[in-house]
Protein backbone atom coordinates (compact mmCIF):
# COMPACT_ATOMS: atom_id res chain seq x y z
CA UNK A 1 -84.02 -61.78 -23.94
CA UNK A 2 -82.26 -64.60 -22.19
CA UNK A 3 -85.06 -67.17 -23.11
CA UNK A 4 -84.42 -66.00 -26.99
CA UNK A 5 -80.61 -66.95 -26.34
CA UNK A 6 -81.76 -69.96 -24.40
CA UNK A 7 -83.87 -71.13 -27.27
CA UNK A 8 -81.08 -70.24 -29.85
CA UNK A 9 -78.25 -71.92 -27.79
CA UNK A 10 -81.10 -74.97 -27.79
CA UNK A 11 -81.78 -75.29 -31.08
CA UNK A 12 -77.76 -74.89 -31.91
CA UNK A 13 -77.33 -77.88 -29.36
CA UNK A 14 -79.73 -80.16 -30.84
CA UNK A 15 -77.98 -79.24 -34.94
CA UNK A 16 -75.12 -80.43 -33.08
CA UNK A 17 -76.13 -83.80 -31.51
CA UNK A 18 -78.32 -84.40 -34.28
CA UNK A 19 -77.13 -83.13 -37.74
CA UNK A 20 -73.83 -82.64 -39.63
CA UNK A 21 -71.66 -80.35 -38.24
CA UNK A 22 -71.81 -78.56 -41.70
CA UNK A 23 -75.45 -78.18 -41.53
CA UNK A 24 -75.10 -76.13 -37.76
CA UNK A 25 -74.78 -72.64 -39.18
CA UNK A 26 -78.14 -73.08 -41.31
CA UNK A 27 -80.14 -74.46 -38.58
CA UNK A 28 -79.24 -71.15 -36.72
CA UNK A 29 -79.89 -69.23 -39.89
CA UNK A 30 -83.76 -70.33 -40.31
CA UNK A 31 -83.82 -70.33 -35.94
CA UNK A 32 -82.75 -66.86 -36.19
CA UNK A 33 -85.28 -66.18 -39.35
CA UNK A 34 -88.04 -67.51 -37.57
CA UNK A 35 -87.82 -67.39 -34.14
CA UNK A 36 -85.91 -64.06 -33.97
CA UNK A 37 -86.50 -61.68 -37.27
CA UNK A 38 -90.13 -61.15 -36.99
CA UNK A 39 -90.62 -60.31 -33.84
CA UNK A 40 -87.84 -57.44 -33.22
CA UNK A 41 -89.87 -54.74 -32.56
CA UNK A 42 -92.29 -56.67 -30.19
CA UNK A 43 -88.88 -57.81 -28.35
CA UNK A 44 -88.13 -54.38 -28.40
CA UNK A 45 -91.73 -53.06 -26.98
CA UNK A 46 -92.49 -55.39 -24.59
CA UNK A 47 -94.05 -53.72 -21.25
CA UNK A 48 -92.38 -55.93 -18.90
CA UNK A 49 -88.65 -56.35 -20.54
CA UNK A 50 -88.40 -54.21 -23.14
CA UNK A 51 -85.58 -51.60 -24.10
CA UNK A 52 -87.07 -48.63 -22.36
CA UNK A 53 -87.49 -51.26 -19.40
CA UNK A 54 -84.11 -52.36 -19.72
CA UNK A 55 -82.74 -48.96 -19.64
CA UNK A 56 -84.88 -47.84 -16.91
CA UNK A 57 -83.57 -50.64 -14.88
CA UNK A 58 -80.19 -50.02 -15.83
CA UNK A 59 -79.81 -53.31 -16.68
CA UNK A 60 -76.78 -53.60 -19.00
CA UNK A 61 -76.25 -57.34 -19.05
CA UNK A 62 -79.92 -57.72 -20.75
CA UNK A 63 -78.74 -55.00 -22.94
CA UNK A 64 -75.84 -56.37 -23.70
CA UNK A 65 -77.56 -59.55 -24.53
CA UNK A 66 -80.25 -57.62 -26.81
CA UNK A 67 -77.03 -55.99 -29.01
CA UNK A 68 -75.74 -59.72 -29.36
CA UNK A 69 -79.21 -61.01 -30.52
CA UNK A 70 -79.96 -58.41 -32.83
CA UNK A 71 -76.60 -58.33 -34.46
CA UNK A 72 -76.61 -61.93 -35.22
CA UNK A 73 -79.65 -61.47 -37.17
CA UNK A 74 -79.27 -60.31 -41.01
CA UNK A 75 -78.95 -56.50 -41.61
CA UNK A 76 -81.73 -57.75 -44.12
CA UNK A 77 -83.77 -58.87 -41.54
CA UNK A 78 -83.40 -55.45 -39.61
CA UNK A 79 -81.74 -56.65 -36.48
CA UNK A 80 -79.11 -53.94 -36.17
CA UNK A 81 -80.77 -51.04 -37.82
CA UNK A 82 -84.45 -51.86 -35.06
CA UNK A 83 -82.06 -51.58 -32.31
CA UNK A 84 -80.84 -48.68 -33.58
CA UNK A 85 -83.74 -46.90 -34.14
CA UNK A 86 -84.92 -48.35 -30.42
CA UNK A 87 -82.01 -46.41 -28.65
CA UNK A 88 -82.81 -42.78 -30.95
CA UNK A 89 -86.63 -43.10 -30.15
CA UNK A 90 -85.80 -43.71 -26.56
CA UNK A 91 -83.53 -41.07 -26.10
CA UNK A 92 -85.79 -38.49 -27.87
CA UNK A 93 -88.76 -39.69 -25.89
CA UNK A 94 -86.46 -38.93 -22.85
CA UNK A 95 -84.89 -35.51 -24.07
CA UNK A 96 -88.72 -34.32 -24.72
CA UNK A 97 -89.52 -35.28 -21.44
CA UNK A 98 -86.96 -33.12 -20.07
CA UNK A 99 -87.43 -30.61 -21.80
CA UNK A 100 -91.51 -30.78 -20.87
CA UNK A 101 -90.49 -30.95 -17.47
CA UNK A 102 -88.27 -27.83 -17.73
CA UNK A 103 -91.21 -25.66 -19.30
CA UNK A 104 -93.44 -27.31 -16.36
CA UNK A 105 -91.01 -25.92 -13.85
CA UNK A 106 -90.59 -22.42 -15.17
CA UNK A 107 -94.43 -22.27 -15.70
CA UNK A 108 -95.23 -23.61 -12.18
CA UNK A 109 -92.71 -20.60 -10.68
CA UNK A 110 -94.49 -18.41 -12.37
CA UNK A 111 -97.75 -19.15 -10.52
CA UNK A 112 -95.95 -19.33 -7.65
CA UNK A 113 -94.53 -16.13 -7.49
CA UNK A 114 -97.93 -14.78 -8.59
CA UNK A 115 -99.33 -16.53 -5.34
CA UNK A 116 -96.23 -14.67 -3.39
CA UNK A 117 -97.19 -11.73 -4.98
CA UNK A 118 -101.01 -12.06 -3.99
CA UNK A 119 -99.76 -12.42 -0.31
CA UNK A 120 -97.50 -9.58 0.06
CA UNK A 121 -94.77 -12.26 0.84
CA UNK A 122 -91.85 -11.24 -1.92
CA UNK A 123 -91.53 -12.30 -4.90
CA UNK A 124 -88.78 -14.26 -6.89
CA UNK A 125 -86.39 -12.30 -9.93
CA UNK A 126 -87.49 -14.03 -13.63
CA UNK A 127 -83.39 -14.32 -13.62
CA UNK A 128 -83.99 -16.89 -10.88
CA UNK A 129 -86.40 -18.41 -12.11
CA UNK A 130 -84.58 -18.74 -15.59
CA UNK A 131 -81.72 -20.57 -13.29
CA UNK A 132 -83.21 -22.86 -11.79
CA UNK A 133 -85.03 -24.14 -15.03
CA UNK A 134 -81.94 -23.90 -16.85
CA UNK A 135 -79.65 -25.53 -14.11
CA UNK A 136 -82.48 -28.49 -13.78
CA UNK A 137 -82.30 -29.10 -17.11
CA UNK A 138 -79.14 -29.33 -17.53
CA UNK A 139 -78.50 -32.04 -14.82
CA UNK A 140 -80.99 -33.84 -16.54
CA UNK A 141 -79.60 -33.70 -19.59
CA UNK A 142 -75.98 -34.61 -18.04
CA UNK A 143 -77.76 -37.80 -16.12
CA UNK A 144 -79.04 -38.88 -19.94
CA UNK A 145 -75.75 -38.70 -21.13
CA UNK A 146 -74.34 -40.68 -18.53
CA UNK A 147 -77.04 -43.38 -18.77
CA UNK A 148 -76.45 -43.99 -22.27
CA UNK A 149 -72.37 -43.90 -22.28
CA UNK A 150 -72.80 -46.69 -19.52
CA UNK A 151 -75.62 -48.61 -22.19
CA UNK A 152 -72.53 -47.93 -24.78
CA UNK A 153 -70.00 -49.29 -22.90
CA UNK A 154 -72.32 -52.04 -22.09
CA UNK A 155 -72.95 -52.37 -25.77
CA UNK A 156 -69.01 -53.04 -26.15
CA UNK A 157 -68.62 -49.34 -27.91
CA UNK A 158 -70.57 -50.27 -31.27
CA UNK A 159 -69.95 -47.32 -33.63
CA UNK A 160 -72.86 -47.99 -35.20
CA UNK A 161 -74.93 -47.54 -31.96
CA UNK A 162 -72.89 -44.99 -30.77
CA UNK A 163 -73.55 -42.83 -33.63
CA UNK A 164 -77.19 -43.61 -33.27
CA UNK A 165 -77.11 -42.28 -29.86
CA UNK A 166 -74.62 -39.20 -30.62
CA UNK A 167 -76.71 -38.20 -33.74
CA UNK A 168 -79.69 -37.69 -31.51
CA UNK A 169 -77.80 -34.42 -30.45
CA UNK A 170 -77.26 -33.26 -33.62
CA UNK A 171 -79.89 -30.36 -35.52
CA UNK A 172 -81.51 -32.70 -38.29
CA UNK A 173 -85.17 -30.66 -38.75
CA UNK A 174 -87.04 -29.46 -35.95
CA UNK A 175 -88.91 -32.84 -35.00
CA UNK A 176 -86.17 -34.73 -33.95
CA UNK A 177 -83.40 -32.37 -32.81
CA UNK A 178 -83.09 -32.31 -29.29
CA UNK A 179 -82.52 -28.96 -28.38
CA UNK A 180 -79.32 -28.23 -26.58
């Protein structure tokens, strides 16, 4: 991301050295149309430095600069609404994994009591094991939260964003609900 504002920051440079000072904003205009629009979603996928990446990382000043560079290109052009999109996908992705990992646990209890059970050694209530699922889960869920209000704050509080992120929460149809 910081090379794409590098190359933007260039390119305004050179409009300014080398062109009117009128012609400056449509230099960055066709810049932003052709070095920026087209490529969003690769920007947005890339294995190395991409938003999940970024998140991962917890590296807010490269998301910070993403928001900037996607909401200087057109809302025609899709800047805003791909990064969007990026942040619901992401936190869905996450919130199934959670929620994989919670069936995981209660299933792997299981078989371990069963083992117990085999070996005479005691076994553990289902109420327990209910617990500790649900308790697990829930400071995962808690720890998402907190990750994204820190990629909000680092995204200056966009309502736009934010709503993308709160909506997330919210039953739509059973694909994309995360269930709470």
């Amino acid at each position: 991301m910081e090379k794409v504002e590098q190359r933007l920051n260039a390119e305004e440079s050179r409009a300014y050295y080398y062109l009117s000072s009128s012609s400056s904003a449509a230099v960055r205009a066709i810049v932003e149309a052709n070095l920026l629009a087209p490529h969003l979603q690769t920007i947005m996928s890339m294995s190395g430095s991409g938003l999940d990446v970024m998140i991962d990382a917890n590296r807010l000043e490269d998301l910070n600069r993403m928001f900037r560079l996607f909401f200087q290109v057109s809302v025609s052009s899709g800047g805003p609404q791909t990064l969007r999109k990026g942040l619901r996908d992401s936190i869905l992705a996450r919130g199934r994994i959670i929620n994989e990992a919670g069936d995981t646990v209660t299933s792997n209890q299981a078989e371990k009591d069963e083992e117990k059970d085999v070996k005479g050694k005691g076994r553990a209530t289902p109420q327990m094991q209910t617990l500790t699922a649900a308790l697990k889960w829930v400071e995962d869920s808690l720890d998402l939260k907190d990750k994204f209000d820190d990629i909000l704050n680092a995204l200056h509080g966009d309502r736009s964003c934010e709503l993308s992120i709160t909506e997330v929460g919210k039953p739509c149809d059973a694909k994309t609900q995360l269930s709470l």
